[in-house]
Structures are given as structure tokens and as C-alpha cells.
PDB file of N, CA and C in Angstrom:
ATOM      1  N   UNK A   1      -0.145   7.081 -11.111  1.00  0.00           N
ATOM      2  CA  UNK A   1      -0.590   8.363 -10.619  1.00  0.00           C
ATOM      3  C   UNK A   1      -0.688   8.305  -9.097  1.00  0.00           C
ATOM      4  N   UNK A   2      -0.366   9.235  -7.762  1.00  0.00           N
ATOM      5  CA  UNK A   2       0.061   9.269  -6.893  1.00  0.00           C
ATOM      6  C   UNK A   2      -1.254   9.534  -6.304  1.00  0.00           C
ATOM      7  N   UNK A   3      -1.627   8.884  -5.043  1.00  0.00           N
ATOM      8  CA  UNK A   3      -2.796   9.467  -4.095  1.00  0.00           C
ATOM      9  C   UNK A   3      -2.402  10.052  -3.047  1.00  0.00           C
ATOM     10  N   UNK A   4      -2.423  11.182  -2.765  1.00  0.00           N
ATOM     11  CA  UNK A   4      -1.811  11.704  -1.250  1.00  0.00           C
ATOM     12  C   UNK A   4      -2.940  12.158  -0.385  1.00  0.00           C
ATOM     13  N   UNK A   5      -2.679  12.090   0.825  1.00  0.00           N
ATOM     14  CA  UNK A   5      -3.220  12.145   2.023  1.00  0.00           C
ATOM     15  C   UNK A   5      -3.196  13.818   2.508  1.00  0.00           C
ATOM     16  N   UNK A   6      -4.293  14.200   2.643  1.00  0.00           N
ATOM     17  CA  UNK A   6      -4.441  15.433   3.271  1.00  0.00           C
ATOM     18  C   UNK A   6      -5.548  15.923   4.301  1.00  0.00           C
ATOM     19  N   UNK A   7      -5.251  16.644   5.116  1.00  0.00           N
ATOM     20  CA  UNK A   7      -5.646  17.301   6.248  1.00  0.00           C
ATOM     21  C   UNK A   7      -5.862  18.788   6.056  1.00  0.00           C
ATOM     22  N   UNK A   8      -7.462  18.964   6.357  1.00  0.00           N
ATOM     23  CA  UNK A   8      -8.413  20.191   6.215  1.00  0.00           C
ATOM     24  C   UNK A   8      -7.734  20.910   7.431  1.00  0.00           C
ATOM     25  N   UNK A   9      -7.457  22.091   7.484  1.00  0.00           N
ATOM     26  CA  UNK A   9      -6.463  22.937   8.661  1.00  0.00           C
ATOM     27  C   UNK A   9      -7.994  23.907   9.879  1.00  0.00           C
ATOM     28  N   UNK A  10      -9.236  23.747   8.402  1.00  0.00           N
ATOM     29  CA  UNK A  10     -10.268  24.552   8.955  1.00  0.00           C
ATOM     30  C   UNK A  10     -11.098  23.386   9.689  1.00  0.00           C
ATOM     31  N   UNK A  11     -11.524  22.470   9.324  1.00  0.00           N
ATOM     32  CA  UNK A  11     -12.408  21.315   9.553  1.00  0.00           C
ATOM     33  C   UNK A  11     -11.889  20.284  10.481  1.00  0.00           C
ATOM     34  N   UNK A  12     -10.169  20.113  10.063  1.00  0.00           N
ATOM     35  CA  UNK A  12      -9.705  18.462  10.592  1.00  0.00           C
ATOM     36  C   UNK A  12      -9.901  17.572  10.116  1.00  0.00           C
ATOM     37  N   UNK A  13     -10.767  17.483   8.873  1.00  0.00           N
ATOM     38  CA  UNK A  13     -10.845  16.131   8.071  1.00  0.00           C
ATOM     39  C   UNK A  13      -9.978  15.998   7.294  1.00  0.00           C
ATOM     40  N   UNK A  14      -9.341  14.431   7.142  1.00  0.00           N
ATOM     41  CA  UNK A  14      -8.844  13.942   6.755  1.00  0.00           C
ATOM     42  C   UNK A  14      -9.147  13.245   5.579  1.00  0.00           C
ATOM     43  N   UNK A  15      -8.309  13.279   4.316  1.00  0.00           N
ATOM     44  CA  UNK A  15      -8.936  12.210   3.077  1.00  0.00           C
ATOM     45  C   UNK A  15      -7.499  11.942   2.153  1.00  0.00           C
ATOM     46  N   UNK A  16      -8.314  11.490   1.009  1.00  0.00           N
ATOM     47  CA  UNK A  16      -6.900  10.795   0.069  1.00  0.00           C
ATOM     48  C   UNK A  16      -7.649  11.327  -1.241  1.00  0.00           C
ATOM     49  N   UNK A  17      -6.448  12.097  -2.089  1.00  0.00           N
ATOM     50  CA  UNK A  17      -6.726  12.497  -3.349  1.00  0.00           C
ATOM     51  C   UNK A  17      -5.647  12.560  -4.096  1.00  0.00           C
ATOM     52  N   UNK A  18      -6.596  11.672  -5.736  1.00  0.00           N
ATOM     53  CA  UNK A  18      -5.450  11.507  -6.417  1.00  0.00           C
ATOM     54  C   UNK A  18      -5.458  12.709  -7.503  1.00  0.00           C
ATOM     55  N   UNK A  19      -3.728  13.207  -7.566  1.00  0.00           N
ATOM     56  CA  UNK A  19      -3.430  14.659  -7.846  1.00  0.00           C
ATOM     57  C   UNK A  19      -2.246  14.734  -8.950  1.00  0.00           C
ATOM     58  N   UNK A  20      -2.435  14.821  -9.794  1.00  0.00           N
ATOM     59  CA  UNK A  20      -1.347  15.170 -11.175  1.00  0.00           C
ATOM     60  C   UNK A  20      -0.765  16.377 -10.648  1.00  0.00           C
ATOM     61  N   UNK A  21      -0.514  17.065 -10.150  1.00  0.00           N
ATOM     62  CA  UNK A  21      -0.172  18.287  -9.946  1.00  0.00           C
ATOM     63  C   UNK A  21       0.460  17.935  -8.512  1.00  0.00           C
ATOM     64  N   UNK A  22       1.601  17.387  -7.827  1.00  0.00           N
ATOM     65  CA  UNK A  22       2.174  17.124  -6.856  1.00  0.00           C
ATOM     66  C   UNK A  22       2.471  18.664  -5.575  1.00  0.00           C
ATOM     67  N   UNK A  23       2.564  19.460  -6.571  1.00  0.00           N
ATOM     68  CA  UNK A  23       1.997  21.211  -5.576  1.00  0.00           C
ATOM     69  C   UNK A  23       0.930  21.424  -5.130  1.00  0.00           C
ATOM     70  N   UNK A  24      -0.158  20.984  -5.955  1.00  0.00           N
ATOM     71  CA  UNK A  24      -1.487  21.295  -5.652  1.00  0.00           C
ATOM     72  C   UNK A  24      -1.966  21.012  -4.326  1.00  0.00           C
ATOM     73  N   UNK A  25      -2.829  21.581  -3.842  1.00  0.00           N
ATOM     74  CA  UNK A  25      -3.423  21.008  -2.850  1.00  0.00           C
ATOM     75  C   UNK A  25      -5.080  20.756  -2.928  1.00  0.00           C
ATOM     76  N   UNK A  26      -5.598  20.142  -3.020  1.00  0.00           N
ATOM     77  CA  UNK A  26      -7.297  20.381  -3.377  1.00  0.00           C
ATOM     78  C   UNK A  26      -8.107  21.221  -2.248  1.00  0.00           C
ATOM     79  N   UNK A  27      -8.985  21.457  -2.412  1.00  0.00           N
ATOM     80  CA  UNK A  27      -9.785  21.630  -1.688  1.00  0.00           C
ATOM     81  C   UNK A  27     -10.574  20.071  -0.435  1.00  0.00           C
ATOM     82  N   UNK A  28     -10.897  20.918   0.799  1.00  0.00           N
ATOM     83  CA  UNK A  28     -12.287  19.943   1.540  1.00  0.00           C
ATOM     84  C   UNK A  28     -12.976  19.123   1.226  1.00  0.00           C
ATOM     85  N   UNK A  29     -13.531  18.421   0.851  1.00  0.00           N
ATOM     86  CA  UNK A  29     -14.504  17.677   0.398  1.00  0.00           C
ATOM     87  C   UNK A  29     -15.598  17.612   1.485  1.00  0.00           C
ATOM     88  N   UNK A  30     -15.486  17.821   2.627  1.00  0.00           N
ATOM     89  CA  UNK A  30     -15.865  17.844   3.572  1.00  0.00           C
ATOM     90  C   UNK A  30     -16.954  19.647   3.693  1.00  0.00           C
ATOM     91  N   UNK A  31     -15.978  20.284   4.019  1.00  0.00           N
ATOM     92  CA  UNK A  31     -16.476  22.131   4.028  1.00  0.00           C
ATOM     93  C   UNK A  31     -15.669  22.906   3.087  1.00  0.00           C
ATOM     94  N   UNK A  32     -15.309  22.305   1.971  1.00  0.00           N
ATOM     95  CA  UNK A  32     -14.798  23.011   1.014  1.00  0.00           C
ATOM     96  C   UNK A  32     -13.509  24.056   0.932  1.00  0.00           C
ATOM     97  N   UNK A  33     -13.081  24.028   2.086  1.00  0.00           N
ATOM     98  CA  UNK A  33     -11.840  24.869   2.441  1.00  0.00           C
ATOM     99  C   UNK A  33     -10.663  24.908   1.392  1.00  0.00           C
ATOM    100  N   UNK A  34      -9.824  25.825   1.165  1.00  0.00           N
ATOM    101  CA  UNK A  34      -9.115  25.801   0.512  1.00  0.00           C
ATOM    102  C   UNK A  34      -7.732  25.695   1.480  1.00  0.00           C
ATOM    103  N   UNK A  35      -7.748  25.725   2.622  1.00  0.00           N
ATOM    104  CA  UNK A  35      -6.936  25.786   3.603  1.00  0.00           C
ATOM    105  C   UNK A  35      -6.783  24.085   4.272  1.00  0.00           C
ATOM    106  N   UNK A  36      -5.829  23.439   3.136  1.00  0.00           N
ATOM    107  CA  UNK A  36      -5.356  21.720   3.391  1.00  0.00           C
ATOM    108  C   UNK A  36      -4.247  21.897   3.114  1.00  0.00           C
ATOM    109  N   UNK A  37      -3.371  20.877   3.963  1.00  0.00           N
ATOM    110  CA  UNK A  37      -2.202  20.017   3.627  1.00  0.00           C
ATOM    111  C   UNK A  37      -2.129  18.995   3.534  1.00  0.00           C
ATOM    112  N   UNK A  38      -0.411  18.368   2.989  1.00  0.00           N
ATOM    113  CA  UNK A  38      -0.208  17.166   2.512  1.00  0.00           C
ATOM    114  C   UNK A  38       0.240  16.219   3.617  1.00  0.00           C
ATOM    115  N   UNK A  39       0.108  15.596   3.756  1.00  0.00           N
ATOM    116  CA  UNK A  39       0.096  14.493   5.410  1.00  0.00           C
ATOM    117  C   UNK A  39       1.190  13.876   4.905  1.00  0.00           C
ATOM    118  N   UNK A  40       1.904  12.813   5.922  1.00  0.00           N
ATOM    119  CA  UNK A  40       3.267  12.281   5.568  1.00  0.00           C
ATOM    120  C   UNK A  40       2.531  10.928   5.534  1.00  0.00           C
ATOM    121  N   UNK A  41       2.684  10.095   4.262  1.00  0.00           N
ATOM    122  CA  UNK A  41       1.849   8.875   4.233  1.00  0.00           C
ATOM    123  C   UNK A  41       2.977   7.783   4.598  1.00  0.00           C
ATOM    124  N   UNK A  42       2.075   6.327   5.025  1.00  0.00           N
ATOM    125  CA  UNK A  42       3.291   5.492   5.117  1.00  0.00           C
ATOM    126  C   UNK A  42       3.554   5.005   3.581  1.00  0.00           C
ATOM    127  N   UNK A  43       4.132   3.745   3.727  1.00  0.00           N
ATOM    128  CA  UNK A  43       4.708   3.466   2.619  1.00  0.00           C
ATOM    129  C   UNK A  43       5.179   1.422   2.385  1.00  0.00           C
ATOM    130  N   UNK A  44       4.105   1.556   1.640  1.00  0.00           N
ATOM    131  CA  UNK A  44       4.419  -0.259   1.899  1.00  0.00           C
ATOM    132  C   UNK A  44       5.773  -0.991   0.596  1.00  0.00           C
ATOM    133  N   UNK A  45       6.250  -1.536   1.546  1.00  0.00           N
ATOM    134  CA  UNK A  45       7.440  -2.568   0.735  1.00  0.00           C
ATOM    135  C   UNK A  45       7.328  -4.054   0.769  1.00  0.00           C
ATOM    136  N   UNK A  46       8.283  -4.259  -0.081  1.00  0.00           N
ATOM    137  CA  UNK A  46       8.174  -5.872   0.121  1.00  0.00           C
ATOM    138  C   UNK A  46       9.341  -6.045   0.050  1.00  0.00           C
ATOM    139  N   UNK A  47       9.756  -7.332   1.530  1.00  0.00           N
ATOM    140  CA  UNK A  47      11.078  -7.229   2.027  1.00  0.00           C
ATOM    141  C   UNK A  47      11.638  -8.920   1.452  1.00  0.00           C
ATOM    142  N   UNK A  48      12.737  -9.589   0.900  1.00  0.00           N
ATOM    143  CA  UNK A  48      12.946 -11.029   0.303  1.00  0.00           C
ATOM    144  C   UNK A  48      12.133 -10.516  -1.247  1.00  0.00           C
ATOM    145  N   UNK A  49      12.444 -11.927  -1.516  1.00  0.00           N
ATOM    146  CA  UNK A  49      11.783 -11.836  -2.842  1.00  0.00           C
ATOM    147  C   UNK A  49      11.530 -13.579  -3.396  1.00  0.00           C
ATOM    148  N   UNK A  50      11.273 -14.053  -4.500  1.00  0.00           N
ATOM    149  CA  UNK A  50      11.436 -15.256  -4.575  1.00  0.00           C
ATOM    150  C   UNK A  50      12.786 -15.894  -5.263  1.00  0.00           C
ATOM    151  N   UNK A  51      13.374 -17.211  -4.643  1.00  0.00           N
ATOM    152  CA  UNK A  51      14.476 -17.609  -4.777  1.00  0.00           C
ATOM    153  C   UNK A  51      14.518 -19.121  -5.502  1.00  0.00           C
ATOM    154  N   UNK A  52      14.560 -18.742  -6.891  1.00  0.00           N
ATOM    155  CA  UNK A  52      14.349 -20.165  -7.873  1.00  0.00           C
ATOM    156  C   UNK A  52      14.942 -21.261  -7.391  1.00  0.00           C
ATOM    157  N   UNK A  53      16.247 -21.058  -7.168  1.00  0.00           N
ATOM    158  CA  UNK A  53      17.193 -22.104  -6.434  1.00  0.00           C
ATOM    159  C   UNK A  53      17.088 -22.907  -5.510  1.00  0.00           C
ATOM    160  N   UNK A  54      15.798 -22.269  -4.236  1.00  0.00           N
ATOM    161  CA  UNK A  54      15.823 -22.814  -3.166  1.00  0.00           C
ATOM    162  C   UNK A  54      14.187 -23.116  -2.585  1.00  0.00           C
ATOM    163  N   UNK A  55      13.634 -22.254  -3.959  1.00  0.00           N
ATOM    164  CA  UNK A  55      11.712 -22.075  -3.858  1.00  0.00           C
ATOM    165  C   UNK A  55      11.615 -21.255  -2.843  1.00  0.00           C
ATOM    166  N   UNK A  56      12.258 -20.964  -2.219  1.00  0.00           N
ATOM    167  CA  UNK A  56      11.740 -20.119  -1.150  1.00  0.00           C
ATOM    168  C   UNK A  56      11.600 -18.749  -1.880  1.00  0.00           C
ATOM    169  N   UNK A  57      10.232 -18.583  -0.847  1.00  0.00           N
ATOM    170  CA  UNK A  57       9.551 -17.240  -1.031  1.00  0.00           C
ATOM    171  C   UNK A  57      10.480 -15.707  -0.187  1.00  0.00           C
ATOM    172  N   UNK A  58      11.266 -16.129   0.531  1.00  0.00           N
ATOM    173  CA  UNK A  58      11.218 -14.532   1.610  1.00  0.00           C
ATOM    174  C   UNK A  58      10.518 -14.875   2.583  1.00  0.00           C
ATOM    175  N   UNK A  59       9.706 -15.791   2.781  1.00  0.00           N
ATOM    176  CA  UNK A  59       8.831 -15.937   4.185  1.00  0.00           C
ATOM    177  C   UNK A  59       9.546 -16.694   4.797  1.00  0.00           C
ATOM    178  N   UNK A  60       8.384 -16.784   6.208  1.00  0.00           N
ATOM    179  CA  UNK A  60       9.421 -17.408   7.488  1.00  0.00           C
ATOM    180  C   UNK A  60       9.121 -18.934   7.396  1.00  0.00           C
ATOM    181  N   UNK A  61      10.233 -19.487   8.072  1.00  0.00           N
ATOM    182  CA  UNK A  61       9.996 -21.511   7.752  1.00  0.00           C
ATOM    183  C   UNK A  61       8.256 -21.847   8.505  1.00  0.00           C
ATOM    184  N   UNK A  62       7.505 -21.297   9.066  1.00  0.00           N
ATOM    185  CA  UNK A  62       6.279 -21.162   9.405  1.00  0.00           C
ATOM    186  C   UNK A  62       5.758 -21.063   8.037  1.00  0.00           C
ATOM    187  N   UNK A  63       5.761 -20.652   7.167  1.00  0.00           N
ATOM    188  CA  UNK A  63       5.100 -20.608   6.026  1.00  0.00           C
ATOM    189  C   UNK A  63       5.643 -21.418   5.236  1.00  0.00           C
ATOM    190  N   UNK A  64       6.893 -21.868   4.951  1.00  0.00           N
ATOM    191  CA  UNK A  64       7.566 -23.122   4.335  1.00  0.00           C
ATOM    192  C   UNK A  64       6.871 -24.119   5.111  1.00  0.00           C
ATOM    193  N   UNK A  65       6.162 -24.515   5.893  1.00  0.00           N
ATOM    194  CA  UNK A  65       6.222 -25.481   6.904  1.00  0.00           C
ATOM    195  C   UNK A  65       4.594 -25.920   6.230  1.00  0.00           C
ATOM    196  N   UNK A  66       3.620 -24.954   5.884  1.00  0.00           N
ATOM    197  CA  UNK A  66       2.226 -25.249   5.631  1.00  0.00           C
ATOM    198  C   UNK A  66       2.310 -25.286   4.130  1.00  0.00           C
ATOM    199  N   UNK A  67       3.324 -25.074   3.540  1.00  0.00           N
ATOM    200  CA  UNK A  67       3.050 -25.722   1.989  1.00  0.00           C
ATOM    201  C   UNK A  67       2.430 -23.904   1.276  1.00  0.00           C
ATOM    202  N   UNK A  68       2.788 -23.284   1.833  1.00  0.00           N
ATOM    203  CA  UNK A  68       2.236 -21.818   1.029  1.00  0.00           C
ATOM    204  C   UNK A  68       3.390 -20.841   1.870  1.00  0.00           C
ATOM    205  N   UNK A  69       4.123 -19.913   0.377  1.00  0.00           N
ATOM    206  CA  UNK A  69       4.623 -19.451   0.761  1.00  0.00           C
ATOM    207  C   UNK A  69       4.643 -17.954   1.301  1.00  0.00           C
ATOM    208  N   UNK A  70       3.003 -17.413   1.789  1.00  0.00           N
ATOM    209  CA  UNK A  70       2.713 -16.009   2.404  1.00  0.00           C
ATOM    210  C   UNK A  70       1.975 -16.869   3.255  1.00  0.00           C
ATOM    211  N   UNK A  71       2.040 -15.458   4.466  1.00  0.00           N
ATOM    212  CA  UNK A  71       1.569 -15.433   5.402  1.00  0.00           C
ATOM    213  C   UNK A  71      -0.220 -15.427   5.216  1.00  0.00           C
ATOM    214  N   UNK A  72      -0.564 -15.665   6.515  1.00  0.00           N
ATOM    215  CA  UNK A  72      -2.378 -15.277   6.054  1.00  0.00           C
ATOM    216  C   UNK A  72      -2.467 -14.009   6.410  1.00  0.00           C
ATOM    217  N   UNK A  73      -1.589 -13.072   6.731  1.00  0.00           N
ATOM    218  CA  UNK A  73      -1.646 -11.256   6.747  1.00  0.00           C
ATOM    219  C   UNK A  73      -1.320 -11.295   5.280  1.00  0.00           C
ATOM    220  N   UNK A  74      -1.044 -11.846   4.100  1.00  0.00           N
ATOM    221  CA  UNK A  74      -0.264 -11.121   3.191  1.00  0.00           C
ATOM    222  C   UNK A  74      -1.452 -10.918   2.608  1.00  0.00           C
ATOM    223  N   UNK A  75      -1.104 -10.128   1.764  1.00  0.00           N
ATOM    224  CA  UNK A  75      -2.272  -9.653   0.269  1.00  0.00           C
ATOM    225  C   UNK A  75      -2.489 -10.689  -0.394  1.00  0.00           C
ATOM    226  N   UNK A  76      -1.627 -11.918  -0.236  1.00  0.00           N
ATOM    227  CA  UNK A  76      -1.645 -12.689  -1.630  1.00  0.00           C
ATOM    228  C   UNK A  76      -1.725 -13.649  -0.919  1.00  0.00           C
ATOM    229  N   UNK A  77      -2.395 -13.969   0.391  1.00  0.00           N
ATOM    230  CA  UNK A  77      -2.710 -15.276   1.280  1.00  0.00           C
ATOM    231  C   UNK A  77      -3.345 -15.854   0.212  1.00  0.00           C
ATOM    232  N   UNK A  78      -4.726 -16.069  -0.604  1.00  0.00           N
ATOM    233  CA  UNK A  78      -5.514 -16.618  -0.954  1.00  0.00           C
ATOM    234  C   UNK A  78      -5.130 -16.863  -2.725  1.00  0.00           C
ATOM    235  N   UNK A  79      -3.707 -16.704  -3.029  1.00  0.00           N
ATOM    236  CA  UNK A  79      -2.980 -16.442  -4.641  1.00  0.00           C
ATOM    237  C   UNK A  79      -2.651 -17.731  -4.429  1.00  0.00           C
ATOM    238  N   UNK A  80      -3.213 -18.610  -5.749  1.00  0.00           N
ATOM    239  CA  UNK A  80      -2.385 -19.439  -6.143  1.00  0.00           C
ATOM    240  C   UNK A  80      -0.869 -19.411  -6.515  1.00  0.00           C
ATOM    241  N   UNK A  81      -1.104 -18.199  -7.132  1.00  0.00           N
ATOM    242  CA  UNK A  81       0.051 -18.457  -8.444  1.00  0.00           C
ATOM    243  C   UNK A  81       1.577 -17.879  -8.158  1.00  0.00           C
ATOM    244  N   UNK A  82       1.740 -17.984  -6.762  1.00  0.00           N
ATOM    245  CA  UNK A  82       3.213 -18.092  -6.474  1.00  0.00           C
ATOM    246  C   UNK A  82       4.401 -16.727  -6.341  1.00  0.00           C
ATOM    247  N   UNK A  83       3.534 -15.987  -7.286  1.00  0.00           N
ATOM    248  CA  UNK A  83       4.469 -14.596  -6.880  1.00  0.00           C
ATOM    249  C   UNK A  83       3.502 -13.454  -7.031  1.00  0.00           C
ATOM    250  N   UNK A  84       3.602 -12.375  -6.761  1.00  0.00           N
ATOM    251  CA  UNK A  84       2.847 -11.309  -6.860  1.00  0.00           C
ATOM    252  C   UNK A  84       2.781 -10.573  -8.232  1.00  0.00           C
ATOM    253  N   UNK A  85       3.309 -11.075  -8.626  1.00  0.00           N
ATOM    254  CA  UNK A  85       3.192 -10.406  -9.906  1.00  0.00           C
ATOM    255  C   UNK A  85       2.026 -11.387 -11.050  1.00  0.00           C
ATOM    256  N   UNK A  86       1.933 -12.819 -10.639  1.00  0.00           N
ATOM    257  CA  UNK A  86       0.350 -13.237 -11.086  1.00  0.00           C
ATOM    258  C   UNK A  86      -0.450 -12.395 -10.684  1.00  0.00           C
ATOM    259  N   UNK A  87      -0.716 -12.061  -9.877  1.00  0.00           N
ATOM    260  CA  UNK A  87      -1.797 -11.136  -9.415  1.00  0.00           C
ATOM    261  C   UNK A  87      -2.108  -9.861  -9.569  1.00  0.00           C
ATOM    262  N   UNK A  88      -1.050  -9.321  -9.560  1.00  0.00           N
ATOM    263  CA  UNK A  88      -0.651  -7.830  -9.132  1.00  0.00           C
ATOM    264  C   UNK A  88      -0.406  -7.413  -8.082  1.00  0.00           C
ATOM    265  N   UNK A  89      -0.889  -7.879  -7.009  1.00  0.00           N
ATOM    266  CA  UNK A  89      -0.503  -7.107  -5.763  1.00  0.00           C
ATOM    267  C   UNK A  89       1.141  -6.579  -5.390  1.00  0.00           C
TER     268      UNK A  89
END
């Protein structure tokens, strides 16, 4: 189910609501306005992947180099279990 980002046109507040109805727009939460739009959200990817053949993760030889194959920015710095999909992230 999708969370989108919207902007109060009366107020200026900004929030995230999750919406079955991809037309809809909710209301304020803020001053209740019915007068919001849908904001252009970013969008996270994941770039490589893991490579049985060679163990490598997609990361840079900096991370081959310390014996873990994410970064300490990644989501899954502190994952044992080798791919993201142990985890979920």
C-alpha cells in the first residue's frame, strides 16, 4: 500500500499519508483543509546486487576490504545475514 507525500496549499504543512485511493487527496491534519496536493517523492533503489560466484555484494572494495559487505550508511550495516532479504530491508 503506497504512502504519498502531501502539501496543505492553505497552511504549508507538509505530511505522508497512506491512501488506497491514488486520486484522493486527504485532508490537513494540521487545519483540516481540504485544499492539498500530492508532492513528487524521492525514490530509493538498490544499485548491484549479490554475486554467488565472486561473494561480492555490489559494494565498493572498501567494504570487501573490512570483511562486511554494506556500507555503515546502509540499512543493513548492523545485518548479519548477508542479503537484504534476511531482513527485509
Amino acid at each position: 500500500m503506497p504512502i504519498f507525500e502531501y502539501k496543505c496549499n492553505d497552511c504549508g504543512h507538509e505530511f505522508e499519508e497512506l491512501v488506497f485511493d491514488r486520486e484522493e487527496c486527504p485532508p490537513c491534519p494540521k487545519c483540516q483543509s481540504e485544499k492539498t496536493g500530492k508532492l513528487m517523492s524521492a525514490v530509493r533503489s538498490k544499485v548491484g546486487g549479490f554475486r554467488p560466484d565472486t561473494g561480492d555484494s555490489g559494494g565498493s572494495s572498501a567494504d570487501a576490504d573490512s570483511g562486511s559487505s554494506f556500507s555503515a550508511s546502509s540499512p543493513c550495516a548492523g545485518c548479519s545475514g548477508g542479503d537484504c532479504s534476511s531482513c527485509g530491508s
